[in-house]
N, C-alpha and C. Protein backbone atom coordinates (compact mmCIF):
# COMPACT_ATOMS: atom_id res chain seq x y z
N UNK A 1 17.36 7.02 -0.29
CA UNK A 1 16.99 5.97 -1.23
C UNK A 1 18.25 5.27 -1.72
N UNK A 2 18.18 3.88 -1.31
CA UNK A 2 19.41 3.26 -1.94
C UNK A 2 19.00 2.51 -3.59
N UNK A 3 20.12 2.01 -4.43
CA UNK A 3 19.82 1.49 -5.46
C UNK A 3 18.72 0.52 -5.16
N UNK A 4 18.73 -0.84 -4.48
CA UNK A 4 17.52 -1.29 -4.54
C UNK A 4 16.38 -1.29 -3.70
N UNK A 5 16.08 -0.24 -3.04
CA UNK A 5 15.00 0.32 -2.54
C UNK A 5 13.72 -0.19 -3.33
N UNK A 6 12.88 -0.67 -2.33
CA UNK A 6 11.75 -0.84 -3.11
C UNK A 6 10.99 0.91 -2.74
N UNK A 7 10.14 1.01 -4.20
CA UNK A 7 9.10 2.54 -4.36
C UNK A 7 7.61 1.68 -3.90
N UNK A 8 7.29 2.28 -2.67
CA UNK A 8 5.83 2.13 -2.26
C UNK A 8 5.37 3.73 -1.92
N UNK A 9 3.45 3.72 -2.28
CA UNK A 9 3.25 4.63 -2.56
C UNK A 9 1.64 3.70 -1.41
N UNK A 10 1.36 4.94 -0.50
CA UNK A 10 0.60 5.03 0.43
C UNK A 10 -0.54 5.76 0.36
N UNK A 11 -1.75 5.14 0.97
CA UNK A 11 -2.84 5.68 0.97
C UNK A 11 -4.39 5.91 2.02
N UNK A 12 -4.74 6.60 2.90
CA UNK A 12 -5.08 6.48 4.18
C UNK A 12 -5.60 7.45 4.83
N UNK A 13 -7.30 7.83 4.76
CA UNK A 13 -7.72 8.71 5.51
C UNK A 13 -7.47 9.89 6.43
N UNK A 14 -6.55 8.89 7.33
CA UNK A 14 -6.16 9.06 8.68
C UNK A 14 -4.99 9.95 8.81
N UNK A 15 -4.73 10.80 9.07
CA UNK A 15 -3.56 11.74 9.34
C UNK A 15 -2.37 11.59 10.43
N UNK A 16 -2.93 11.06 11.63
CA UNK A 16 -2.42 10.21 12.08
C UNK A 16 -1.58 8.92 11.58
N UNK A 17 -2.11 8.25 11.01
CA UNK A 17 -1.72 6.97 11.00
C UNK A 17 -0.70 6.91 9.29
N UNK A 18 -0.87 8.16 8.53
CA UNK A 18 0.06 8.43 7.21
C UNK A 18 1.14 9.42 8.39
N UNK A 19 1.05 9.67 8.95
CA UNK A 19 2.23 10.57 9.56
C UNK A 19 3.24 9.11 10.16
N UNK A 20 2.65 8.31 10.98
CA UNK A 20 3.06 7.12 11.39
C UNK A 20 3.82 6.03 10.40
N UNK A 21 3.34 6.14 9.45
CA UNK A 21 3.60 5.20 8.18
C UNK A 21 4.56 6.21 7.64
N UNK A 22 4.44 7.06 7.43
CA UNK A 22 5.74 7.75 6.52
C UNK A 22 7.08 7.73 7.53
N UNK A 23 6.71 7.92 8.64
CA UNK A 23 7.86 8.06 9.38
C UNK A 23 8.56 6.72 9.37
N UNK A 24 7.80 5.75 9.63
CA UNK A 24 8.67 4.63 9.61
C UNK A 24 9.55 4.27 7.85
N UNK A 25 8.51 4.11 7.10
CA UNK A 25 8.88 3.85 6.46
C UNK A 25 10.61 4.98 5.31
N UNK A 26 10.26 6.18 5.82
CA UNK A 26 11.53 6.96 5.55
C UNK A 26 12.99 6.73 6.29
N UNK A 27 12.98 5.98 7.08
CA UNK A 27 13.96 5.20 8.39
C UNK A 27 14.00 4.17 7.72
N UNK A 28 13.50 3.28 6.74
CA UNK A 28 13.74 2.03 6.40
C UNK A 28 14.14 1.96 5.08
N UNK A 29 15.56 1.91 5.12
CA UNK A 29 16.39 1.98 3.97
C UNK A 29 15.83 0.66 2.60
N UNK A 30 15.30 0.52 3.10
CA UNK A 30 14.40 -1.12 2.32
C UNK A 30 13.32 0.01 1.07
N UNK A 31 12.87 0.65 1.89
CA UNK A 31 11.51 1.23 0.92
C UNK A 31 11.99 2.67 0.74
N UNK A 32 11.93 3.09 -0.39
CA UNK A 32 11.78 4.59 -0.89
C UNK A 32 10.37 5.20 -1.59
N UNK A 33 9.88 5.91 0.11
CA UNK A 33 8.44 6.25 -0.52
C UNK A 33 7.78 7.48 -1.15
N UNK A 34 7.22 7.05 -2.50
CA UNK A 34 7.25 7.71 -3.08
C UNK A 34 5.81 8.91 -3.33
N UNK A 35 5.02 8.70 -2.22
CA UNK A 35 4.18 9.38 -1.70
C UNK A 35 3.20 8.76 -0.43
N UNK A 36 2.21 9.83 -0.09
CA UNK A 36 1.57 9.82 0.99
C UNK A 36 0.31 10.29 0.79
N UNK A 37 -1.03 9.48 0.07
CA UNK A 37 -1.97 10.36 -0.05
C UNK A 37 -2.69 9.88 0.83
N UNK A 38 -4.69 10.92 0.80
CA UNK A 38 -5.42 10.61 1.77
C UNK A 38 -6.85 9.98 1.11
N UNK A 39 -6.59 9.94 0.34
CA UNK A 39 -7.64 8.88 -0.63
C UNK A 39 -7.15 7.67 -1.30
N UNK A 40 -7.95 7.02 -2.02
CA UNK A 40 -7.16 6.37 -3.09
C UNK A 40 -7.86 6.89 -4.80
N UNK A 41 -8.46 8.21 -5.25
CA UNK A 41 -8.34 8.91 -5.82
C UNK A 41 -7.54 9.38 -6.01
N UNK A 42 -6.85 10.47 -5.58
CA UNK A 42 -5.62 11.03 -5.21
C UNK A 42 -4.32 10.07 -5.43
N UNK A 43 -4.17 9.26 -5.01
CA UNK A 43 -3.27 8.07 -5.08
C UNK A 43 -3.30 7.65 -6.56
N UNK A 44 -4.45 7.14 -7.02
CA UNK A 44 -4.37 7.10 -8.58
C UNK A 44 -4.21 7.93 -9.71
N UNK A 45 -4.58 9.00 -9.42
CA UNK A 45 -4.29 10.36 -10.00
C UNK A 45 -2.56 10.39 -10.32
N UNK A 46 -1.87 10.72 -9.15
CA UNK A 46 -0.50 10.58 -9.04
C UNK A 46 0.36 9.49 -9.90
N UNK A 47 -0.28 8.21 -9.24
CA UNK A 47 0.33 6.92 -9.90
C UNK A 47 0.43 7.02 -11.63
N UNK A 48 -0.93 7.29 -11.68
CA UNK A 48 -1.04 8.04 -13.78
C UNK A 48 0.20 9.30 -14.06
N UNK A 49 0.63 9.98 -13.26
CA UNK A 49 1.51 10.77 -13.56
C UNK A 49 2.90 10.42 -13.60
N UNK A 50 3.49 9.01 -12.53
CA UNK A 50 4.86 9.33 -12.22
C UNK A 50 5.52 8.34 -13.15
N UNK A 51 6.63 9.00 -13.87
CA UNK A 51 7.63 8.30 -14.45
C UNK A 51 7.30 6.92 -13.57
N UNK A 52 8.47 6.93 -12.42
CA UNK A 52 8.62 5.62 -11.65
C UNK A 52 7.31 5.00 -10.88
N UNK A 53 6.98 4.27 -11.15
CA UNK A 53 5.74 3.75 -10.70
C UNK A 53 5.83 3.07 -9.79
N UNK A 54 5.11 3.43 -8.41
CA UNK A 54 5.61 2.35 -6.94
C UNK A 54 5.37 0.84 -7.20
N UNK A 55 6.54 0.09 -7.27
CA UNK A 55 6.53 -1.46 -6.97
C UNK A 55 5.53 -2.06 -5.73
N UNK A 56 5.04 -1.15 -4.69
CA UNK A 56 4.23 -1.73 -3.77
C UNK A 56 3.01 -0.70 -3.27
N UNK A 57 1.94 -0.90 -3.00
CA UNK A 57 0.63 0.18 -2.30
C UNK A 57 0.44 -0.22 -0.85
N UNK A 58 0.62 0.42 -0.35
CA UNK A 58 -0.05 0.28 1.54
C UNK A 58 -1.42 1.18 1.46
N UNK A 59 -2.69 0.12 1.01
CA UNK A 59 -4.13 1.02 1.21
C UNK A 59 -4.73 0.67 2.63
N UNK A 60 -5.57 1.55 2.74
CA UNK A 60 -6.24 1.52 3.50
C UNK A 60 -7.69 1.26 3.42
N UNK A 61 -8.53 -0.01 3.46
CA UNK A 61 -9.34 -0.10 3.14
C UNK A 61 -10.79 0.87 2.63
N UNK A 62 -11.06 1.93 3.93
CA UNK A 62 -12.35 2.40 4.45
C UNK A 62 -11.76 3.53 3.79
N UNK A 63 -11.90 4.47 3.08
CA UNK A 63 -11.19 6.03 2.83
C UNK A 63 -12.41 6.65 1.44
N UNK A 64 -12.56 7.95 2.06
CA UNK A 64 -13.59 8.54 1.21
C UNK A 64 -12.99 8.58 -0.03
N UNK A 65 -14.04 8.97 -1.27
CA UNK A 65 -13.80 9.30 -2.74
C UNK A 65 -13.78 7.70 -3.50
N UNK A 66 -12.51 7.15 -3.11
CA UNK A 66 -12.26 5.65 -3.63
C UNK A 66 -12.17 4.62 -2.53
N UNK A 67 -12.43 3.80 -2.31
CA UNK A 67 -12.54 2.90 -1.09
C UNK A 67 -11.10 1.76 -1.30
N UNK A 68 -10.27 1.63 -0.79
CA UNK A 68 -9.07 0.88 -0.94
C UNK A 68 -9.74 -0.29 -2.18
N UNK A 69 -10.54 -1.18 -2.20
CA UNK A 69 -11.27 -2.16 -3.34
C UNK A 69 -11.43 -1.70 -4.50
N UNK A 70 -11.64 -0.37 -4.41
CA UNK A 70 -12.03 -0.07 -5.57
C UNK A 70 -10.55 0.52 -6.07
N UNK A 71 -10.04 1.50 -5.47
CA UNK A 71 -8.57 1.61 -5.66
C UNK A 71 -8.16 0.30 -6.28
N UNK A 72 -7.68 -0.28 -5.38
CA UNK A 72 -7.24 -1.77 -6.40
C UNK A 72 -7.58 -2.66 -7.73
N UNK A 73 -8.64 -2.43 -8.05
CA UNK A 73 -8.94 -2.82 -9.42
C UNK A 73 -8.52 -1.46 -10.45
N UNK A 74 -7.97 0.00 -9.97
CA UNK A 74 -7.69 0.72 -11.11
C UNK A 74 -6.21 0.47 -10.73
N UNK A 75 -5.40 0.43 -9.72
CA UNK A 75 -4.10 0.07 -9.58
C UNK A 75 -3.86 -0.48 -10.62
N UNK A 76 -4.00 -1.92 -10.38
CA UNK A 76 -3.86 -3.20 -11.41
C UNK A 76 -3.75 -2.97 -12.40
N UNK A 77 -5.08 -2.15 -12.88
CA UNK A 77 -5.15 -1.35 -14.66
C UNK A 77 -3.96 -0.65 -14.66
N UNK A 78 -3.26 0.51 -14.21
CA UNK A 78 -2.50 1.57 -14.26
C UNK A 78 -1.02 0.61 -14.25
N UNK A 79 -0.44 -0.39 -13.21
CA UNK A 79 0.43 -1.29 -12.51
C UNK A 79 0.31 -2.43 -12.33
N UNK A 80 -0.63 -3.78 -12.80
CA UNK A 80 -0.39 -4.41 -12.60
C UNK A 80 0.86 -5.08 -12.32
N UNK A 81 2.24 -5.40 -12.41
CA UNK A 81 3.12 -5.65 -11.44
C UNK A 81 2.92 -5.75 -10.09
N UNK A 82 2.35 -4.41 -9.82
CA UNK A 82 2.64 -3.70 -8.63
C UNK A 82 1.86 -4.60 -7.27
N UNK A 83 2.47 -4.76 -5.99
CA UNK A 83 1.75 -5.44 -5.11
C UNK A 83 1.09 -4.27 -4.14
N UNK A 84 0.07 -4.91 -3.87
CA UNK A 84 -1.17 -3.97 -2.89
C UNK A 84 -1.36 -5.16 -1.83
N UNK A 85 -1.01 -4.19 -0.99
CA UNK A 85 -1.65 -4.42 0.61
C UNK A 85 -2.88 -3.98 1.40
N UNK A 86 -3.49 -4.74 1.72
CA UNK A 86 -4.64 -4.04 2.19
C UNK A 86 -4.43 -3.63 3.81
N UNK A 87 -4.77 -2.17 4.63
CA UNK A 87 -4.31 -2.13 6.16
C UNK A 87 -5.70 -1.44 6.52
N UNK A 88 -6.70 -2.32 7.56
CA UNK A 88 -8.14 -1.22 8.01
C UNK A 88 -7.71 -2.14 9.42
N UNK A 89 -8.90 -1.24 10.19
CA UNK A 89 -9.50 -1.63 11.11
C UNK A 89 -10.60 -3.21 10.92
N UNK A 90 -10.96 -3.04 9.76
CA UNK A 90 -12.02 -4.45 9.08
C UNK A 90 -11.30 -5.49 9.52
N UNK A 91 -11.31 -6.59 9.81
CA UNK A 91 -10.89 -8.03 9.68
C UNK A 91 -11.55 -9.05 8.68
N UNK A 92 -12.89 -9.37 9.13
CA UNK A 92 -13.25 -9.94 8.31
C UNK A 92 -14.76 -9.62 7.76
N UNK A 93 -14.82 -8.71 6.73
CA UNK A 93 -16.02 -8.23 6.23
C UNK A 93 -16.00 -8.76 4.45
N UNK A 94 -17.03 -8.21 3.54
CA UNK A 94 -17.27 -8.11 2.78
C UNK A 94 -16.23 -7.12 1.76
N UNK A 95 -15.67 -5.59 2.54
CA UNK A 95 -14.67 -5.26 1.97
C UNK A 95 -13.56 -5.87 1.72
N UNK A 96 -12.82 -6.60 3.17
CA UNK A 96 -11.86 -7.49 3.33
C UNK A 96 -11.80 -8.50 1.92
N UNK A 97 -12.43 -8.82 2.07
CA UNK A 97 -12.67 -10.23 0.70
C UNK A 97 -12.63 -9.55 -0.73
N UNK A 98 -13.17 -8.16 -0.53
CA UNK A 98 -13.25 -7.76 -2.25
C UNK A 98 -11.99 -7.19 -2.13
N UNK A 99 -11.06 -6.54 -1.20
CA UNK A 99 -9.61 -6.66 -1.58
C UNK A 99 -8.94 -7.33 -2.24
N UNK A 100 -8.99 -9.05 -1.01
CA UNK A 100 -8.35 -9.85 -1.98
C UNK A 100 -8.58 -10.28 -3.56
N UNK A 101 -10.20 -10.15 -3.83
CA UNK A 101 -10.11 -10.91 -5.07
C UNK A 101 -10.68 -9.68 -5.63
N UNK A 102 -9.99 -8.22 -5.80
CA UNK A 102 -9.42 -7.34 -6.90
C UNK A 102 -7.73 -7.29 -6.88
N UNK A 103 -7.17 -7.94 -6.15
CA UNK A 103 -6.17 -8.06 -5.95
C UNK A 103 -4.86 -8.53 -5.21
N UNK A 104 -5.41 -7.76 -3.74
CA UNK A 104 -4.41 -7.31 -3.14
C UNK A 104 -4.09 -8.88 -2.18
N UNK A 105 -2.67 -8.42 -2.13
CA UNK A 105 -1.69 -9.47 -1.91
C UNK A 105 -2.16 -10.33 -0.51
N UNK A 106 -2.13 -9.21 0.48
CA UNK A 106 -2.79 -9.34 1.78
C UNK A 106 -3.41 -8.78 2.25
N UNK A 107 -4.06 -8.60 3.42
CA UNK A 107 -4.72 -7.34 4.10
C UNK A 107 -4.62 -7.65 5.43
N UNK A 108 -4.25 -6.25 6.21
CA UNK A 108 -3.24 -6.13 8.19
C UNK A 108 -4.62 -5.23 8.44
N UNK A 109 -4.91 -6.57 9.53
CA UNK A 109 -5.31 -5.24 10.46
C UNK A 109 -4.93 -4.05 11.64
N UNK A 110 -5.16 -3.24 11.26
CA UNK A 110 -4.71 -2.20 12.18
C UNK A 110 -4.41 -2.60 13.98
N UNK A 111 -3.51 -2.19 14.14
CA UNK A 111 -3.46 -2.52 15.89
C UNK A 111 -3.03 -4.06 16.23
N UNK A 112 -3.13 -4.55 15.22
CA UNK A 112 -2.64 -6.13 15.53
C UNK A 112 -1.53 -6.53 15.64
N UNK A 113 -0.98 -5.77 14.30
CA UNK A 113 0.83 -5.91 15.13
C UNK A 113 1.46 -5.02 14.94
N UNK A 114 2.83 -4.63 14.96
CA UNK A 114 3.28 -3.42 14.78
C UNK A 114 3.18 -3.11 13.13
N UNK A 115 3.44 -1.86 12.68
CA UNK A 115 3.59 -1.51 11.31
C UNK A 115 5.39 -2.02 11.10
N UNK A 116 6.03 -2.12 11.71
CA UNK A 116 7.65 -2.73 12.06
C UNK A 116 7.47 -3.64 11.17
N UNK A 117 6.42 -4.59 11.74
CA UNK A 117 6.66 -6.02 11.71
C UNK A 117 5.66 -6.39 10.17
N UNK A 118 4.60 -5.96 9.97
CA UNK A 118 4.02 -5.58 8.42
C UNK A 118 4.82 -4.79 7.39
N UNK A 119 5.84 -3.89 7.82
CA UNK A 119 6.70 -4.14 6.72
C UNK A 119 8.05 -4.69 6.43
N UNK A 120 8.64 -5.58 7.52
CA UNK A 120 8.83 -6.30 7.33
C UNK A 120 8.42 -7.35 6.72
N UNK A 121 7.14 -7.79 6.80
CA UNK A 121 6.59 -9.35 5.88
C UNK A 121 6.69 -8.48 4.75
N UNK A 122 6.16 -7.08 4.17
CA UNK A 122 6.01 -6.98 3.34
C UNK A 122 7.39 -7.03 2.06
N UNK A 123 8.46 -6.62 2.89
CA UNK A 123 9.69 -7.07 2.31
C UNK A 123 10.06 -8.14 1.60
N UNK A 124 9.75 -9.30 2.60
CA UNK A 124 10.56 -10.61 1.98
C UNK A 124 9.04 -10.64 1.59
N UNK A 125 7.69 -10.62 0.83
CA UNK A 125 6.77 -10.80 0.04
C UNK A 125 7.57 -10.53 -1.13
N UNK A 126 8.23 -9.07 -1.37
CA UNK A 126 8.85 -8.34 -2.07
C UNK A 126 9.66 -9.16 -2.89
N UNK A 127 10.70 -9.45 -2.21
CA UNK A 127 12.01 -10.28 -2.17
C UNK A 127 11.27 -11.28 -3.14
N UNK A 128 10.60 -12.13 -2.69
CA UNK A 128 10.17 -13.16 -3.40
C UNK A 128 9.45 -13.17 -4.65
N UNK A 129 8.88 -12.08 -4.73
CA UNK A 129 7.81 -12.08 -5.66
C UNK A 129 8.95 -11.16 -6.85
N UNK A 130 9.44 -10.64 -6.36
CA UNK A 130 10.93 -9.75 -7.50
C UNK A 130 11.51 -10.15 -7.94
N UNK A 131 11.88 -11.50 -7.23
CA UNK A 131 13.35 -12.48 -7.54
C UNK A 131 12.93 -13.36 -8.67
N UNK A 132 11.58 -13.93 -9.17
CA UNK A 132 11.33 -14.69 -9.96
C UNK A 132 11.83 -14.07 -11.57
């Protein structure tokens, strides 16, 4: 973790695909992450606990207990600052849309491009939205 590391805090069914995401993102001196859960229960739970509160969320839409949408409207409550990303398999559904308008900044679909290259955008989102 360097001084300005951005803190993102992750959230995602899939065991696979949080093993994938942590790995990259622990290699990317840009983000210092500050967990890995498999709900977004769990994820909020945590977020209520930590001193440092992650500057960014990588959800996952579809995930039992809390559904990434619904996650995001208690985010906001807990962090508003904080930017949320939405990442499913969905493109364009009914969840998709209640992402954006509980919140979240964007939403990737899975397999479309690399996770490289999504956090990269998610960076200079970062950059920009920090710098004001």
């Amino acid at each position: 973790m360097t001084e300005n590391s951005i803190g993102i805090a992750v959230a995602d069914d899939s065991p696979i695909h949080r093993k994938l995401i942590s790995i990259i993102l622990k290699r990317d001196p840009r983000f210092h992450l500050l967990g890995v859960f498999n709900n977004g229960s769990d994820l909020i739970l945590a977020t209520d606990q930590m001193d440092l509160k992650p500057s960014v969320y990588f959800l996952d839409i579809l995930m039992p207990i809390k559904n990434g949408a619904q996650t995001t409207i208690l985010l906001k409550e807990l962090n508003p600052n904080a930017l949320i990303f939405g990442y499913s398999s969905l493109f364009s559904s009914p969840m998709v849309d209640q992402m954006y308008n509980n919140g979240a900044k964007k939403v990737y679909q899975k397999g479309e491009e690399s996770l490289q290259l999504i956090f990269d955008e998610i960076y200079k989102f970062c950059i920009l939205e920090f710098a004001e």
